[in-house]
PDB file of N, CA and C in Angstrom:
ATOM      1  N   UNK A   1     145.420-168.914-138.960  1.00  0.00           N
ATOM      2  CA  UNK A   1     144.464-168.152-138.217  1.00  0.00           C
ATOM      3  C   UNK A   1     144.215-168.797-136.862  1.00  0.00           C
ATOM      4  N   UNK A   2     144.291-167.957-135.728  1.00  0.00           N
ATOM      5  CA  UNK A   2     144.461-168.447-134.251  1.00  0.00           C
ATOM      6  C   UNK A   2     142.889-168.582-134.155  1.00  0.00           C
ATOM      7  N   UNK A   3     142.452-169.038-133.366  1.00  0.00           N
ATOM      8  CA  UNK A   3     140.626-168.702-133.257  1.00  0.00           C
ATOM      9  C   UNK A   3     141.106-169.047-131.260  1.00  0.00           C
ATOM     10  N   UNK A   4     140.843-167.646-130.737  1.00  0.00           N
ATOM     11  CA  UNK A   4     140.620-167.609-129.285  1.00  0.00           C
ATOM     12  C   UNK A   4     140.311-168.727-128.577  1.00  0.00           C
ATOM     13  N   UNK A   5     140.854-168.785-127.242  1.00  0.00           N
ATOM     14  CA  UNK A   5     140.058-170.106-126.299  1.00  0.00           C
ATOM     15  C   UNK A   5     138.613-169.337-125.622  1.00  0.00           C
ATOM     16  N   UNK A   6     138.412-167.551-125.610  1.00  0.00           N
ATOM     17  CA  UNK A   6     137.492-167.585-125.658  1.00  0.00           C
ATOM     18  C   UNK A   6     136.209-167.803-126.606  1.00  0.00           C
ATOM     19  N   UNK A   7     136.325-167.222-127.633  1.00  0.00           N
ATOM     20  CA  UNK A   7     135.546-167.689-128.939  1.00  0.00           C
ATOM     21  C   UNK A   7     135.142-169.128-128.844  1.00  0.00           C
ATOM     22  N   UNK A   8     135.892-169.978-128.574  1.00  0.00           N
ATOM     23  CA  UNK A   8     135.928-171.478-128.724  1.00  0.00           C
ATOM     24  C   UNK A   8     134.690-171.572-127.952  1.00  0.00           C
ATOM     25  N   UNK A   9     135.063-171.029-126.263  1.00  0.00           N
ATOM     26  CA  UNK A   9     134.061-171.453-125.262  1.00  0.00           C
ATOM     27  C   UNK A   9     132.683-170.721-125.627  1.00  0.00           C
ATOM     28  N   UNK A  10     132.686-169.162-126.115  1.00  0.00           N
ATOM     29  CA  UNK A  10     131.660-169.036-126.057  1.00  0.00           C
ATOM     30  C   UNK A  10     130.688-170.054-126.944  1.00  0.00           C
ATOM     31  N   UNK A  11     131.382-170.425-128.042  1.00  0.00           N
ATOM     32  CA  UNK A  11     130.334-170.645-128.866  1.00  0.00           C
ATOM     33  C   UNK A  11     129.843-172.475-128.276  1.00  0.00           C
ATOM     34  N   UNK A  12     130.899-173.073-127.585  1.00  0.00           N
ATOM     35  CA  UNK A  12     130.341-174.411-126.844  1.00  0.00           C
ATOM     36  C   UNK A  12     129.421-174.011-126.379  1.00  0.00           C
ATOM     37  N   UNK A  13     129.473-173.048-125.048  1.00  0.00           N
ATOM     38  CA  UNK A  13     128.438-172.338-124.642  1.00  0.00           C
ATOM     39  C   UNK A  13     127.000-172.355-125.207  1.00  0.00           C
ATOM     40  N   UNK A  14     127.211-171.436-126.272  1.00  0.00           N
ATOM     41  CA  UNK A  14     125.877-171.088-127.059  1.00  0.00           C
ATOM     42  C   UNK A  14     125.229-172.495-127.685  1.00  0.00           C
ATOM     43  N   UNK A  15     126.153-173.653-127.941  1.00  0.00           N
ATOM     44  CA  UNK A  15     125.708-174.669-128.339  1.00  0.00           C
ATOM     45  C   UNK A  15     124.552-175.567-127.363  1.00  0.00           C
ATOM     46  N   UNK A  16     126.049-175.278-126.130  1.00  0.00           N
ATOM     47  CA  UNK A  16     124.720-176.077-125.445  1.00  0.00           C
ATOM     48  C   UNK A  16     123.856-175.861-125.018  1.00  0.00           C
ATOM     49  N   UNK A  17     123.820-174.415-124.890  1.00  0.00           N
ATOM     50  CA  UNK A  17     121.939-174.251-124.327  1.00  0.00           C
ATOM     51  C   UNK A  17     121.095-173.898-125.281  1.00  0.00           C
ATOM     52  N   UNK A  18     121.292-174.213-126.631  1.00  0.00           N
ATOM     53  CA  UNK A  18     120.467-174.228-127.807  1.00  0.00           C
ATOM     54  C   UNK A  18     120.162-175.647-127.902  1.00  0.00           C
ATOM     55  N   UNK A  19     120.930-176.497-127.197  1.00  0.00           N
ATOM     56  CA  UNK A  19     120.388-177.786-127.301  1.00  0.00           C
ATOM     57  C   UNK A  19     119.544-178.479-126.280  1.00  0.00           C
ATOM     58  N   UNK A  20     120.216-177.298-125.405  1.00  0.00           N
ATOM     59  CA  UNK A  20     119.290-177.641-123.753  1.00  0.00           C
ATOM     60  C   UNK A  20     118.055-177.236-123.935  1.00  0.00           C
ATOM     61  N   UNK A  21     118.025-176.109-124.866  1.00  0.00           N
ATOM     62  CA  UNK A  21     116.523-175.527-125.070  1.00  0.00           C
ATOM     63  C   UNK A  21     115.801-176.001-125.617  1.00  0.00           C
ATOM     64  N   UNK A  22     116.013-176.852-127.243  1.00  0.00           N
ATOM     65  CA  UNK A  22     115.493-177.498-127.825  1.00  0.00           C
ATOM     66  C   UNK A  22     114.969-179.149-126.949  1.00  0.00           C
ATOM     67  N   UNK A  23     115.749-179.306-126.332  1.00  0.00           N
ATOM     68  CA  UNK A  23     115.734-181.009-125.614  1.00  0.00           C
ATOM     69  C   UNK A  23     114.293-180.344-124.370  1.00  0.00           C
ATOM     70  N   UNK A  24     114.686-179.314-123.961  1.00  0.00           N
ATOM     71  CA  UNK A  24     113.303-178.776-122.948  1.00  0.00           C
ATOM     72  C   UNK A  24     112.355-178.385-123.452  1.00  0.00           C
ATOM     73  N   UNK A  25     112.167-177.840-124.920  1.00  0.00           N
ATOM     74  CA  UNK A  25     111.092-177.111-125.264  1.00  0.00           C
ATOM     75  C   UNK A  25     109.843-179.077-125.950  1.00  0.00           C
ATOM     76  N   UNK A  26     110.953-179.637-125.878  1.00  0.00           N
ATOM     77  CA  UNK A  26     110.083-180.811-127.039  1.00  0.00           C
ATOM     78  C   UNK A  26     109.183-181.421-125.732  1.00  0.00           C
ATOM     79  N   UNK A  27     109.791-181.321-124.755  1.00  0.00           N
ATOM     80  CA  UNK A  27     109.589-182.732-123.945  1.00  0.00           C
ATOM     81  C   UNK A  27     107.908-182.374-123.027  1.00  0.00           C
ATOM     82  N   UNK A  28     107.539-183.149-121.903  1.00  0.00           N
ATOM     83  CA  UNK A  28     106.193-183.295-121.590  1.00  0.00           C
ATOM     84  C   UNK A  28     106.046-181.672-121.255  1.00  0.00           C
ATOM     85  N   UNK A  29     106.611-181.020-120.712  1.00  0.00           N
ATOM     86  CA  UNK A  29     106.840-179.827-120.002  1.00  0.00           C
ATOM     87  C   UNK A  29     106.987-178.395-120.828  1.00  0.00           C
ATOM     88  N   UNK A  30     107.347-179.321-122.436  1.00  0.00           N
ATOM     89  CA  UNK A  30     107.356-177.930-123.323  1.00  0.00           C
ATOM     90  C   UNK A  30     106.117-177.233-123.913  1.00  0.00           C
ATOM     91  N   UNK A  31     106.483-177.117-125.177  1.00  0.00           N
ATOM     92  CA  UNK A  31     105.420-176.402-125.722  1.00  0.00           C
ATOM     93  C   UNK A  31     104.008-177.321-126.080  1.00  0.00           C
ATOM     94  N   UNK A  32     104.424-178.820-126.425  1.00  0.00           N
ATOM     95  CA  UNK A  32     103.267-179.681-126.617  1.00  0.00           C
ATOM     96  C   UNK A  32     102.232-180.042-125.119  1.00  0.00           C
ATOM     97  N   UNK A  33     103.080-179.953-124.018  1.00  0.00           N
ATOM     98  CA  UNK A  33     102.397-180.191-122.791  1.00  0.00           C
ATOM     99  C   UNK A  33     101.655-178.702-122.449  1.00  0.00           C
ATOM    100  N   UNK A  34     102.264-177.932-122.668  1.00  0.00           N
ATOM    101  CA  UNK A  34     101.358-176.732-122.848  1.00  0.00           C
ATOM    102  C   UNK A  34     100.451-176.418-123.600  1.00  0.00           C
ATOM    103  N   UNK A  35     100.447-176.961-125.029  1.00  0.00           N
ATOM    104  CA  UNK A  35      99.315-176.640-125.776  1.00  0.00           C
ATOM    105  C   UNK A  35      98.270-177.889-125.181  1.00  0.00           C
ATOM    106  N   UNK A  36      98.608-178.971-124.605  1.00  0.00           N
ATOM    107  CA  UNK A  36      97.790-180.190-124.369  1.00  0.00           C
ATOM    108  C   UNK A  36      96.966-179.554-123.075  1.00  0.00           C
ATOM    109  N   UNK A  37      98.016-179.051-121.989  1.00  0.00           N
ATOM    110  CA  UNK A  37      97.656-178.323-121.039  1.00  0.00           C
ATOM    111  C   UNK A  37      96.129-177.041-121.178  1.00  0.00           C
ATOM    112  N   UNK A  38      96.472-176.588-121.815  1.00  0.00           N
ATOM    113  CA  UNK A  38      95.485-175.341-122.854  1.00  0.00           C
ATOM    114  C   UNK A  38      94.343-176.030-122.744  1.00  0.00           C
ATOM    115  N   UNK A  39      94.633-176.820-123.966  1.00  0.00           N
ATOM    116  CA  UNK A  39      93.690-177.799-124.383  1.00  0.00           C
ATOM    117  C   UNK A  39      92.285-178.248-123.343  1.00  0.00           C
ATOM    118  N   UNK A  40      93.282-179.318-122.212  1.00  0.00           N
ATOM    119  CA  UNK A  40      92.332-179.880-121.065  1.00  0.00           C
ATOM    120  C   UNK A  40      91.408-178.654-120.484  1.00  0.00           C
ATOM    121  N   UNK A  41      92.058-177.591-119.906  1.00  0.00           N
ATOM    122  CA  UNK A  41      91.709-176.539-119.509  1.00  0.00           C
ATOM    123  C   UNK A  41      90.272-175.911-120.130  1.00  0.00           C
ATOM    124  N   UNK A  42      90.264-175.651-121.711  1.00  0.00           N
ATOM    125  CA  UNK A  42      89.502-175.457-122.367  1.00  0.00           C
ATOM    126  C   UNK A  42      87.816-176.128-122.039  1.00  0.00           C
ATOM    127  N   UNK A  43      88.345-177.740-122.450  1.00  0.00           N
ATOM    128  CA  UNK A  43      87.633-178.684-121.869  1.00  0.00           C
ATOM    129  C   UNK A  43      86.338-178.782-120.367  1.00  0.00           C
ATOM    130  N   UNK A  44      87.660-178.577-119.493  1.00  0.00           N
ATOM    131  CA  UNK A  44      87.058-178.235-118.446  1.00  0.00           C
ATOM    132  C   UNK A  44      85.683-177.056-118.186  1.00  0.00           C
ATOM    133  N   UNK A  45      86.497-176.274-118.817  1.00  0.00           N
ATOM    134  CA  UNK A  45      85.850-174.485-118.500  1.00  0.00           C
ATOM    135  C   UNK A  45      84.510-174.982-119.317  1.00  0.00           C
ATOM    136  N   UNK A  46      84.167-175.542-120.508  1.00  0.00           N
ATOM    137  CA  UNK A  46      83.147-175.672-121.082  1.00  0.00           C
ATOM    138  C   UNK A  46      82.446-176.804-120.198  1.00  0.00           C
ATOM    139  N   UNK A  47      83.104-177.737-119.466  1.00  0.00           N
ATOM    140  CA  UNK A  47      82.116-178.631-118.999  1.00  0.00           C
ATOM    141  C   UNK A  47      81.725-177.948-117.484  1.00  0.00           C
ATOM    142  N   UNK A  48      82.474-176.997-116.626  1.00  0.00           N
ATOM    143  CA  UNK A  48      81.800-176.009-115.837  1.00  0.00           C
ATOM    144  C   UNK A  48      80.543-175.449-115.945  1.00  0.00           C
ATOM    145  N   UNK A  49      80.672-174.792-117.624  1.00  0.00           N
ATOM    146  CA  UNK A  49      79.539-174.030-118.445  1.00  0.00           C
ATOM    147  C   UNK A  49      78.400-174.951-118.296  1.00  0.00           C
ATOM    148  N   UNK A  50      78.393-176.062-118.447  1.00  0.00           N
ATOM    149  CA  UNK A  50      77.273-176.886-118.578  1.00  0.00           C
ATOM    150  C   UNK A  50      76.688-177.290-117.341  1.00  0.00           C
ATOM    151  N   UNK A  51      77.921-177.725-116.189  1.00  0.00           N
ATOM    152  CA  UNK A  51      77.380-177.955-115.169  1.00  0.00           C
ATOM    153  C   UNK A  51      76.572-176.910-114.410  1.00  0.00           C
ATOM    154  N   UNK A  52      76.851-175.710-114.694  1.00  0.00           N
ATOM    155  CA  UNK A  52      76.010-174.253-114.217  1.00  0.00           C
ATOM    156  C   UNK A  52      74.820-174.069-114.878  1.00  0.00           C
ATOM    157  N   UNK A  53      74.857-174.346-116.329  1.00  0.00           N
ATOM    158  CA  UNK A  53      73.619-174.079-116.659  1.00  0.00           C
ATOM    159  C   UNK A  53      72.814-175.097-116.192  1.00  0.00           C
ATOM    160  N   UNK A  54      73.270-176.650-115.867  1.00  0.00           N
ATOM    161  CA  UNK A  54      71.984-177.930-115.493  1.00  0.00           C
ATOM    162  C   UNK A  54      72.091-177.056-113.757  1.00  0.00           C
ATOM    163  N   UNK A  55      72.712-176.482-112.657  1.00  0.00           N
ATOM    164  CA  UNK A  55      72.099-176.001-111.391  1.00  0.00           C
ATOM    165  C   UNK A  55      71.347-175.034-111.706  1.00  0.00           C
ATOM    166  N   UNK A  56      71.539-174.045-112.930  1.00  0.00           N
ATOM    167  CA  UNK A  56      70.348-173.147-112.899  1.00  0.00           C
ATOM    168  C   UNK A  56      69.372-173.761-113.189  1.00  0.00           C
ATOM    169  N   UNK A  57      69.045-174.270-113.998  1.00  0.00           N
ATOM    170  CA  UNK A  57      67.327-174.951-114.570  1.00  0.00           C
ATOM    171  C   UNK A  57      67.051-176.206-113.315  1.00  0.00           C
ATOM    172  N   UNK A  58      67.937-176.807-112.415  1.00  0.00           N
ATOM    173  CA  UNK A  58      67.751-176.928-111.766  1.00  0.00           C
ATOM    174  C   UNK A  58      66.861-176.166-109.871  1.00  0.00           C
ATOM    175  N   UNK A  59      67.780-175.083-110.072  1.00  0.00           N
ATOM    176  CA  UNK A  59      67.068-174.247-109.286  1.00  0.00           C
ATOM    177  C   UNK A  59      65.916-173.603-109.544  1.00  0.00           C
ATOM    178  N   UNK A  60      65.680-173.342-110.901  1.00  0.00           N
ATOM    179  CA  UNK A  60      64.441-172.712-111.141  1.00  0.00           C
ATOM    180  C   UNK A  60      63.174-174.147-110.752  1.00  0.00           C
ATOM    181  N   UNK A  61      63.637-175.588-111.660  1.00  0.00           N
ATOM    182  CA  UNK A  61      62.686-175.787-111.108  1.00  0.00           C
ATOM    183  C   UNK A  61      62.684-176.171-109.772  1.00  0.00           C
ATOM    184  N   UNK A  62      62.937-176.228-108.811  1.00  0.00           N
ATOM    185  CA  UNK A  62      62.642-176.233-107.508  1.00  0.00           C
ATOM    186  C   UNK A  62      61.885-174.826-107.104  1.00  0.00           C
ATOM    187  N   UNK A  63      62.309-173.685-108.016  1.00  0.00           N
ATOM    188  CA  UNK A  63      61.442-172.523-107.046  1.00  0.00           C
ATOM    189  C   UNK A  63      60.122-172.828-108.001  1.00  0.00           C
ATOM    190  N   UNK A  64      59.915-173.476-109.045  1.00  0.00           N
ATOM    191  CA  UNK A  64      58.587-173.834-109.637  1.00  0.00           C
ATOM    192  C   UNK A  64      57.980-174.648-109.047  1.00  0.00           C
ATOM    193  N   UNK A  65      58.593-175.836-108.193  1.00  0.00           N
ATOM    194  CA  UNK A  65      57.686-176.334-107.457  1.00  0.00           C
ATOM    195  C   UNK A  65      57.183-175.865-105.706  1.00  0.00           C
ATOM    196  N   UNK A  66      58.601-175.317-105.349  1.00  0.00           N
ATOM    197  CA  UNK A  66      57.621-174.758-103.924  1.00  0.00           C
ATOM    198  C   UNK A  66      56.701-173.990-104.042  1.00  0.00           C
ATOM    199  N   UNK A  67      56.453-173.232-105.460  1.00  0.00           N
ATOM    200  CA  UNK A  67      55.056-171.952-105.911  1.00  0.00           C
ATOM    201  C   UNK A  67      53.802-172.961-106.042  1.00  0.00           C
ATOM    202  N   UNK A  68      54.239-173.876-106.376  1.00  0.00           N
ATOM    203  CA  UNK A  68      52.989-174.850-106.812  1.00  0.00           C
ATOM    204  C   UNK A  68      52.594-176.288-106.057  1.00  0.00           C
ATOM    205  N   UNK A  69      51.629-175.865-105.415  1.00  0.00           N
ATOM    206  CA  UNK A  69      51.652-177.331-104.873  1.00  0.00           C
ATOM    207  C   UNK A  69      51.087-178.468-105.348  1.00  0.00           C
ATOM    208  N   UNK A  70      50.224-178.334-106.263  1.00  0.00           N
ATOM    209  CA  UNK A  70      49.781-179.106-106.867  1.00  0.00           C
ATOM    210  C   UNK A  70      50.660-179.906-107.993  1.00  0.00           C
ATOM    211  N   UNK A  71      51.748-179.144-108.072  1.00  0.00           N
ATOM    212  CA  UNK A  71      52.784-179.752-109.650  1.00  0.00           C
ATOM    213  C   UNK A  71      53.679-180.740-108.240  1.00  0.00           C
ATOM    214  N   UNK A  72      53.736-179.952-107.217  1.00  0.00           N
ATOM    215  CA  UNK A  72      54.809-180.832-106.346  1.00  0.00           C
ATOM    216  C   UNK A  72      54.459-182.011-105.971  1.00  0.00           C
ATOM    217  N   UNK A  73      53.197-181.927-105.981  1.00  0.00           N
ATOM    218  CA  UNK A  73      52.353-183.530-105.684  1.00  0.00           C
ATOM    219  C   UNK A  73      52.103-184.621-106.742  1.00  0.00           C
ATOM    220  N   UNK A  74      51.961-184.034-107.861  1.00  0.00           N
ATOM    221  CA  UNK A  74      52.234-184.755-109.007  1.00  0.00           C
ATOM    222  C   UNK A  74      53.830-185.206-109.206  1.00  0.00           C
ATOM    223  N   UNK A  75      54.332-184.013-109.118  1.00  0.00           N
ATOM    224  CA  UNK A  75      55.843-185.057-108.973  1.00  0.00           C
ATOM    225  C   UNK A  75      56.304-185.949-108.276  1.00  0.00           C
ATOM    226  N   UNK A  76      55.779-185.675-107.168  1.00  0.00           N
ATOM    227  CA  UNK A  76      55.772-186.757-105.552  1.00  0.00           C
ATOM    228  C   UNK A  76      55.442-188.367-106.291  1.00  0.00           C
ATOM    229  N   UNK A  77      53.664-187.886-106.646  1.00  0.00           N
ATOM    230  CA  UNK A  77      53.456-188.858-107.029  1.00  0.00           C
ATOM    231  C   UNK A  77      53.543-189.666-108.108  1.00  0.00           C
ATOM    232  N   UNK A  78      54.540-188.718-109.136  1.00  0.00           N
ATOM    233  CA  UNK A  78      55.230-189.457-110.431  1.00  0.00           C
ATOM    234  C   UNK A  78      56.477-190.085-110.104  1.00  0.00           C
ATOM    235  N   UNK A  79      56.886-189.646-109.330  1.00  0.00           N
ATOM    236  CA  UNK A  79      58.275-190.530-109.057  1.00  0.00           C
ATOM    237  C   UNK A  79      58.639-191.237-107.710  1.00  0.00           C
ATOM    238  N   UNK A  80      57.424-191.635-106.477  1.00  0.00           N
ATOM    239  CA  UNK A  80      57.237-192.574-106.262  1.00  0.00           C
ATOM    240  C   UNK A  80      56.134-193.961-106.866  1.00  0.00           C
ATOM    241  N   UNK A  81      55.636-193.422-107.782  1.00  0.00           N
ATOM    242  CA  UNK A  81      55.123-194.276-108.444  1.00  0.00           C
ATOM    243  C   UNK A  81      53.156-194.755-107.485  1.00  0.00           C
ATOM    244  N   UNK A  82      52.924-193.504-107.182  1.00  0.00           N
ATOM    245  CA  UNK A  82      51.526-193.410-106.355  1.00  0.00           C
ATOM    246  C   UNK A  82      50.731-193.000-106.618  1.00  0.00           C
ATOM    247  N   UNK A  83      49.380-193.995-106.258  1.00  0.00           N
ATOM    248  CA  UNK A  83      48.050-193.734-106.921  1.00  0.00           C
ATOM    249  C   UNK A  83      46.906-193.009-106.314  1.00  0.00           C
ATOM    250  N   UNK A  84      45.870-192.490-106.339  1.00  0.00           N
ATOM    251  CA  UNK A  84      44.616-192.115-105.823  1.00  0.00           C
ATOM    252  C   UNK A  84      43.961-193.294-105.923  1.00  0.00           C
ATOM    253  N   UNK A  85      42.965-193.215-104.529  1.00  0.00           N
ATOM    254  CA  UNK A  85      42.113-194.141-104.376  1.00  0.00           C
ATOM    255  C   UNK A  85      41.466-194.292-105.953  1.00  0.00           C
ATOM    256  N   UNK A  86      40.938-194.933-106.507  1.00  0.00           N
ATOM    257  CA  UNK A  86      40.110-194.812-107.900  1.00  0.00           C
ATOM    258  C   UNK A  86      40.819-194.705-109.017  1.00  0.00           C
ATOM    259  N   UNK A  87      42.214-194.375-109.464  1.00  0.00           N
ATOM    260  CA  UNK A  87      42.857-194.245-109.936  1.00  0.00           C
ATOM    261  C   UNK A  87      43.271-195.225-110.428  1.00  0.00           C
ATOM    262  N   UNK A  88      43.162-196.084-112.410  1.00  0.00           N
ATOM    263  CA  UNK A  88      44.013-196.453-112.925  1.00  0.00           C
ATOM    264  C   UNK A  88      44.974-196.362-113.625  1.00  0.00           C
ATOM    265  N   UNK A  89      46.138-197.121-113.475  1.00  0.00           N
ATOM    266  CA  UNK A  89      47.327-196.674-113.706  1.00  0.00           C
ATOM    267  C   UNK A  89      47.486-198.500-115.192  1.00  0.00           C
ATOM    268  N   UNK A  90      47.766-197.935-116.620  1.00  0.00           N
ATOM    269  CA  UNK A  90      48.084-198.593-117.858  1.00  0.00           C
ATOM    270  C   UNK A  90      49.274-198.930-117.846  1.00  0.00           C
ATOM    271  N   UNK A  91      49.961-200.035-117.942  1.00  0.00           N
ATOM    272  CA  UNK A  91      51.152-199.990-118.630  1.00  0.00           C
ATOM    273  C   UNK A  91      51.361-200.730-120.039  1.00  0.00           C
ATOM    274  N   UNK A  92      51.987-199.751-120.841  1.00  0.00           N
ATOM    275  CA  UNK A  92      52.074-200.291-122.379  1.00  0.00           C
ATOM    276  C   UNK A  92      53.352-200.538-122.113  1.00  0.00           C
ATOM    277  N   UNK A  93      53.345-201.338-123.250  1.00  0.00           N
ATOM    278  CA  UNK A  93      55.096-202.319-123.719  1.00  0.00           C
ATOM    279  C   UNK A  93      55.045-201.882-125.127  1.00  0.00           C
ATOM    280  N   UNK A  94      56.147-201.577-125.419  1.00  0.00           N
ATOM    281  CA  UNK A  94      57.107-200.911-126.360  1.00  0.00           C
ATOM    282  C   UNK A  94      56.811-201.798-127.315  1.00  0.00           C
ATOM    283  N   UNK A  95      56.113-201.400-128.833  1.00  0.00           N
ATOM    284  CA  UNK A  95      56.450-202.524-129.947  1.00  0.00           C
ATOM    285  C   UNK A  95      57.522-202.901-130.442  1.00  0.00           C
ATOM    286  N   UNK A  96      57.853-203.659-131.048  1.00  0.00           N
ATOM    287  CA  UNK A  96      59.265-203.691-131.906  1.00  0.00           C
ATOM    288  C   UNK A  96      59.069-203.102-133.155  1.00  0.00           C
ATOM    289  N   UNK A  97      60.066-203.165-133.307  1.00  0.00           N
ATOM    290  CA  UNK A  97      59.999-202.109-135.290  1.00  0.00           C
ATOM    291  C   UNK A  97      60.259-203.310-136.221  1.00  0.00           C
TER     292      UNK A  97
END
C-alpha cells in the first residue's frame, strides 16, 4: 500500500499545529493567563465599586457639613484638637484586659 507524499504532508501539517496549539494554548498567554486575566479584572471592578461608594458617602458628608455650621465647627474643632475658653478636655487611658 503506497500512502501519498501528499497525505504524508498533510497530516505533518495537521500535527504540527495541533502541537503549536496545544504549546500556545498552555502557556502565560493561553487559556490560564486568561482566566488569571478575568480573574484580576474582576478584582479590580469590585475594588472600583468600593472606591465609589467611600466618594459618595464622602460627598454627602461634605454637603452635610456646608448645611451645617455648627457640625462644621465641631469637626474643625475635633480634628484640630481645639478648645473653648472654659472648656475641659479628659483624657482616659485604655485598661488592659
Amino acid at each position: 500500500m503506497k500512502v501519498s507524499l501528499w497525505k504524508v504532508g498533510f497530516g505533518a501539517l495537521f500535527l504540527a499545529c495541533v502541537g503549536y496549539g496545544f504549546v500556545e494554548l498552555r502557556g502565560a498567554d493561553g487559556v490560564s493567563g486568561l482566566v488569571e486575566k478575568r480573574r484580576e479584572v474582576r478584582e479590580l471592578e469590585q475594588e472600583n465599586q468600593q472606591l465609589h461608594k467611600l466618594i459618595e458617602a464622602q460627598k454627602a458628608r461634605i454637603e452635610r457639613l456646608r448645611g451645617n455650621p455648627e457640625e462644621q465647627e465641631l469637626e474643625i474643632r475635633k480634628r484640630l484638637k481645639l478648645m473653648k475658653q472654659g472648656e475641659k478636655s479628659f483624657i482616659l487611658q485604655e485598661q488592659k484586659k
